[in-house]
C-alpha atoms as a PDB file:
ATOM      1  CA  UNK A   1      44.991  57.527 132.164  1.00  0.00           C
ATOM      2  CA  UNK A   2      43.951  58.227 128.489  1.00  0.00           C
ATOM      3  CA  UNK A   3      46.632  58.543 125.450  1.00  0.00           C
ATOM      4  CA  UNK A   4      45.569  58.436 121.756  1.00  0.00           C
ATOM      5  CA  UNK A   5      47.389  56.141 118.992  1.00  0.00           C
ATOM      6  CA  UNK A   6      49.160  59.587 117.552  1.00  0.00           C
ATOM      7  CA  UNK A   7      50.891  60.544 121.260  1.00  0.00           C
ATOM      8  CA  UNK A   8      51.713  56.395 121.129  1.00  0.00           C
ATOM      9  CA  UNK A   9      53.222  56.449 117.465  1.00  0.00           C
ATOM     10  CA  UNK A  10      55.668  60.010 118.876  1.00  0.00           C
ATOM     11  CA  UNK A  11      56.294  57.794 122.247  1.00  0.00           C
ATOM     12  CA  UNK A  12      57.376  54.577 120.067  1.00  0.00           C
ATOM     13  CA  UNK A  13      59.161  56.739 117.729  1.00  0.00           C
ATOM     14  CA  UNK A  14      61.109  58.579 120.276  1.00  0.00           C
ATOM     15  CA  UNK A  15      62.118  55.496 122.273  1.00  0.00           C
ATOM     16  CA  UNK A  16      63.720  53.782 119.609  1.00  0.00           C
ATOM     17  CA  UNK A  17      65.684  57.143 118.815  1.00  0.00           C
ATOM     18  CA  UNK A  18      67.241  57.562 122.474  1.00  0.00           C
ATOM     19  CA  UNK A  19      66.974  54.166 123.882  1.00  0.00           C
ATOM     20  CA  UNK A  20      68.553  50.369 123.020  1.00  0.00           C
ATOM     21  CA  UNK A  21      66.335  48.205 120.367  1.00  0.00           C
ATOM     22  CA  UNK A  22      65.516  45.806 123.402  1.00  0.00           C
ATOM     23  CA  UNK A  23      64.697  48.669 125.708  1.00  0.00           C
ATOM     24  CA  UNK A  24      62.542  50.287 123.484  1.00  0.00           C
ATOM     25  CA  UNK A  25      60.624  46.852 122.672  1.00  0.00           C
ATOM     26  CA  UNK A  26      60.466  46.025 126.160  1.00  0.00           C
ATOM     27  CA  UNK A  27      58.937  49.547 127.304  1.00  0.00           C
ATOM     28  CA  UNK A  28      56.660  49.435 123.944  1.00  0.00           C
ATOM     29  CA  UNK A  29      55.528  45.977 124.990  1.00  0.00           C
ATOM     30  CA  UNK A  30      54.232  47.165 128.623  1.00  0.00           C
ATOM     31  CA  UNK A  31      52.530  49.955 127.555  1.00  0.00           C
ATOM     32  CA  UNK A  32      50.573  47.761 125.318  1.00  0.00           C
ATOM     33  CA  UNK A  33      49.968  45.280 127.943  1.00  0.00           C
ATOM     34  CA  UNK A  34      49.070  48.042 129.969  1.00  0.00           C
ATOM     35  CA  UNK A  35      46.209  49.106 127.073  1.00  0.00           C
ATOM     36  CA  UNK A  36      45.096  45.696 126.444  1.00  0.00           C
ATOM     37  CA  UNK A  37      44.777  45.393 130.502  1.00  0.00           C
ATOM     38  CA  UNK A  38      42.456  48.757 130.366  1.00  0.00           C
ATOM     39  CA  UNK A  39      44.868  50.432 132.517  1.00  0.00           C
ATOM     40  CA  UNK A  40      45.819  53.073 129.892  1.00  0.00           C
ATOM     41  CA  UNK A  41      42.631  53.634 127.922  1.00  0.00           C
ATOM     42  CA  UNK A  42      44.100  54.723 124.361  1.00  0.00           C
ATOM     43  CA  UNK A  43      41.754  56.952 121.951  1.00  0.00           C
ATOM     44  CA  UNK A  44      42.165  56.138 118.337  1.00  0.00           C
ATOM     45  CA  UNK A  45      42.423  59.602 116.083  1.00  0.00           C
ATOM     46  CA  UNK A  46      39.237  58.494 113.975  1.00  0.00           C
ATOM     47  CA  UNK A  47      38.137  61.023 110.978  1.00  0.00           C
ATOM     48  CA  UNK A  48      36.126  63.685 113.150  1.00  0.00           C
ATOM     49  CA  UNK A  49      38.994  64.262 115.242  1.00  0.00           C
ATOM     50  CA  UNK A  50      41.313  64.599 112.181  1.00  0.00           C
ATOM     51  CA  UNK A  51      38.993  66.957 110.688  1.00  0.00           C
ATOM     52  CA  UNK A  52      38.426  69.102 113.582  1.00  0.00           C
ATOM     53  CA  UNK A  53      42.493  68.891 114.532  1.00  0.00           C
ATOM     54  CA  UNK A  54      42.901  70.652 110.272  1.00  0.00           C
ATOM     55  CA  UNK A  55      40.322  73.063 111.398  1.00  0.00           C
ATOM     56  CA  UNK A  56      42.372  73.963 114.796  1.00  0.00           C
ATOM     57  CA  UNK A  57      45.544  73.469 112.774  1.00  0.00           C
ATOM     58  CA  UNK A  58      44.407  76.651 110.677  1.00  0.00           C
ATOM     59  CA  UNK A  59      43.029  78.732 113.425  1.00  0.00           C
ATOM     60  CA  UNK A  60      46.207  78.633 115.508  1.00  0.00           C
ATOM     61  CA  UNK A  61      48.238  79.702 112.373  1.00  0.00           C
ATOM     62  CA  UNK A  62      49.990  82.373 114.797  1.00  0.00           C
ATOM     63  CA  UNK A  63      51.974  79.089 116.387  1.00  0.00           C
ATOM     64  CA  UNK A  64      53.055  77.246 113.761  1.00  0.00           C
ATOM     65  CA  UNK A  65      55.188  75.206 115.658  1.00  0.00           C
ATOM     66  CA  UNK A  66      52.826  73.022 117.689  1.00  0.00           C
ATOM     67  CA  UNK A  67      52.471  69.710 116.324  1.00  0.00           C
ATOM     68  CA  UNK A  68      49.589  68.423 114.670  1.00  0.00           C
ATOM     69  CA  UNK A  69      49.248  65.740 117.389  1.00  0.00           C
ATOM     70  CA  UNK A  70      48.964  68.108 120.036  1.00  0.00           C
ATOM     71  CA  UNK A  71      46.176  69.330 118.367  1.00  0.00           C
ATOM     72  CA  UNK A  72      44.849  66.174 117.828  1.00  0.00           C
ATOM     73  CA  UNK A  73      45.380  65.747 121.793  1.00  0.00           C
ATOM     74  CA  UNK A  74      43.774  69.595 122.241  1.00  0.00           C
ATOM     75  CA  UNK A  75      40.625  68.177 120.052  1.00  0.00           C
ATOM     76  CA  UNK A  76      40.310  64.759 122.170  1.00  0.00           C
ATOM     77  CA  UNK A  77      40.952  66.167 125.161  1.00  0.00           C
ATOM     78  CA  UNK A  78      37.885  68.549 124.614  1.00  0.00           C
ATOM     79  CA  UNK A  79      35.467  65.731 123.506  1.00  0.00           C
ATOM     80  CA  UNK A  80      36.101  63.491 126.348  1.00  0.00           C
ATOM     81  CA  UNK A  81      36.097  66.496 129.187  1.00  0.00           C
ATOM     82  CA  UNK A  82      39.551  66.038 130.298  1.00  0.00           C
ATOM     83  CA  UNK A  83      40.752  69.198 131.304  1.00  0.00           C
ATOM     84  CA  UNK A  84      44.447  67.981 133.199  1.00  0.00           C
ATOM     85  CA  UNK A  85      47.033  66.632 130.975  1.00  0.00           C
ATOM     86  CA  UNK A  86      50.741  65.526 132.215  1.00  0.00           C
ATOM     87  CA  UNK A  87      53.505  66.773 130.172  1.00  0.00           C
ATOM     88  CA  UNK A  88      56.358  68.514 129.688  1.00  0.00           C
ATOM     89  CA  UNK A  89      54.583  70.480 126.257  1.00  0.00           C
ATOM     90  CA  UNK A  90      54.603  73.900 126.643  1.00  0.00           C
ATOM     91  CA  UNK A  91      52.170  73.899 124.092  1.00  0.00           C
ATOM     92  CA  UNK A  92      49.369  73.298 125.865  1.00  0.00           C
ATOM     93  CA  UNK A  93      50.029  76.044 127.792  1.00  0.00           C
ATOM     94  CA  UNK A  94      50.392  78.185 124.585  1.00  0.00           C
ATOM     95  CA  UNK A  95      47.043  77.797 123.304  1.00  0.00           C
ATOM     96  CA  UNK A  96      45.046  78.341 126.925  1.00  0.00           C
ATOM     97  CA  UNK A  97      42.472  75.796 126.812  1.00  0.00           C
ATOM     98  CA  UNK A  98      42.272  75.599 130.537  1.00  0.00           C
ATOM     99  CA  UNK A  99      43.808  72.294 131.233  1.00  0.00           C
ATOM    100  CA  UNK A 100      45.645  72.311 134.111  1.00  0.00           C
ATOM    101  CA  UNK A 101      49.840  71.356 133.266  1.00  0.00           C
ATOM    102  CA  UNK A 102      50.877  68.226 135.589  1.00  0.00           C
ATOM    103  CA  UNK A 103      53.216  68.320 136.911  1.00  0.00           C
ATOM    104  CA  UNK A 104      53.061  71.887 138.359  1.00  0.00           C
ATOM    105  CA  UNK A 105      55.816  74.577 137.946  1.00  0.00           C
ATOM    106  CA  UNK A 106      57.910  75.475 141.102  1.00  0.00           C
END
């Protein structure tokens, strides 16, 4: 499994918005054992991927509302040849990349 630091900082975010403090440091805590343990390899959003997520930001002006770390994800995803991503995003379906949605659609 690969996640960058920007899907990591909307994860951490979102946790401590739904969840109890404790819960959310608990969770937090694993998946950074879980990094540290290289069983979640985590890509850091260096300057070339920030550069070339403004430059997809501006072509994809017809869908303003996907997130600029989606495209960050789009950008990293690309470099590194992944082409299946798990989420619940419909905005990686939007921009038709060819990654392959897990978990399917019934």
């Amino acid at each position: 499994m690969v996640t960058s630091d920007y899907v990591l900082d909307e994860m951490i975010t979102a946790l401590f918005r739904s969840v109890a403090f404790g819960s959310a440091v608990q969770f937090s805590e694993s998946l950074f054992a879980a990094v540290k343990g290289n069983q979640i390899k985590l890509e850091r959003i260096t300057e070339a991927r920030f550069k070339a997520a403004w430059s997809a930001r501006k072509k994809y002006q017809d869908k303003t509302d996907i997130s600029f770390t989606d495209l960050t994800s789009f950008v990293t995803m690309q470099e590194l040849e992944i082409n299946k991503v798990f989420t619940g995003d419909i905005h990686f379906e939007k921009v038709n990349l060819g990654f392959e949605i897990l978990p399917k659609k019934r």
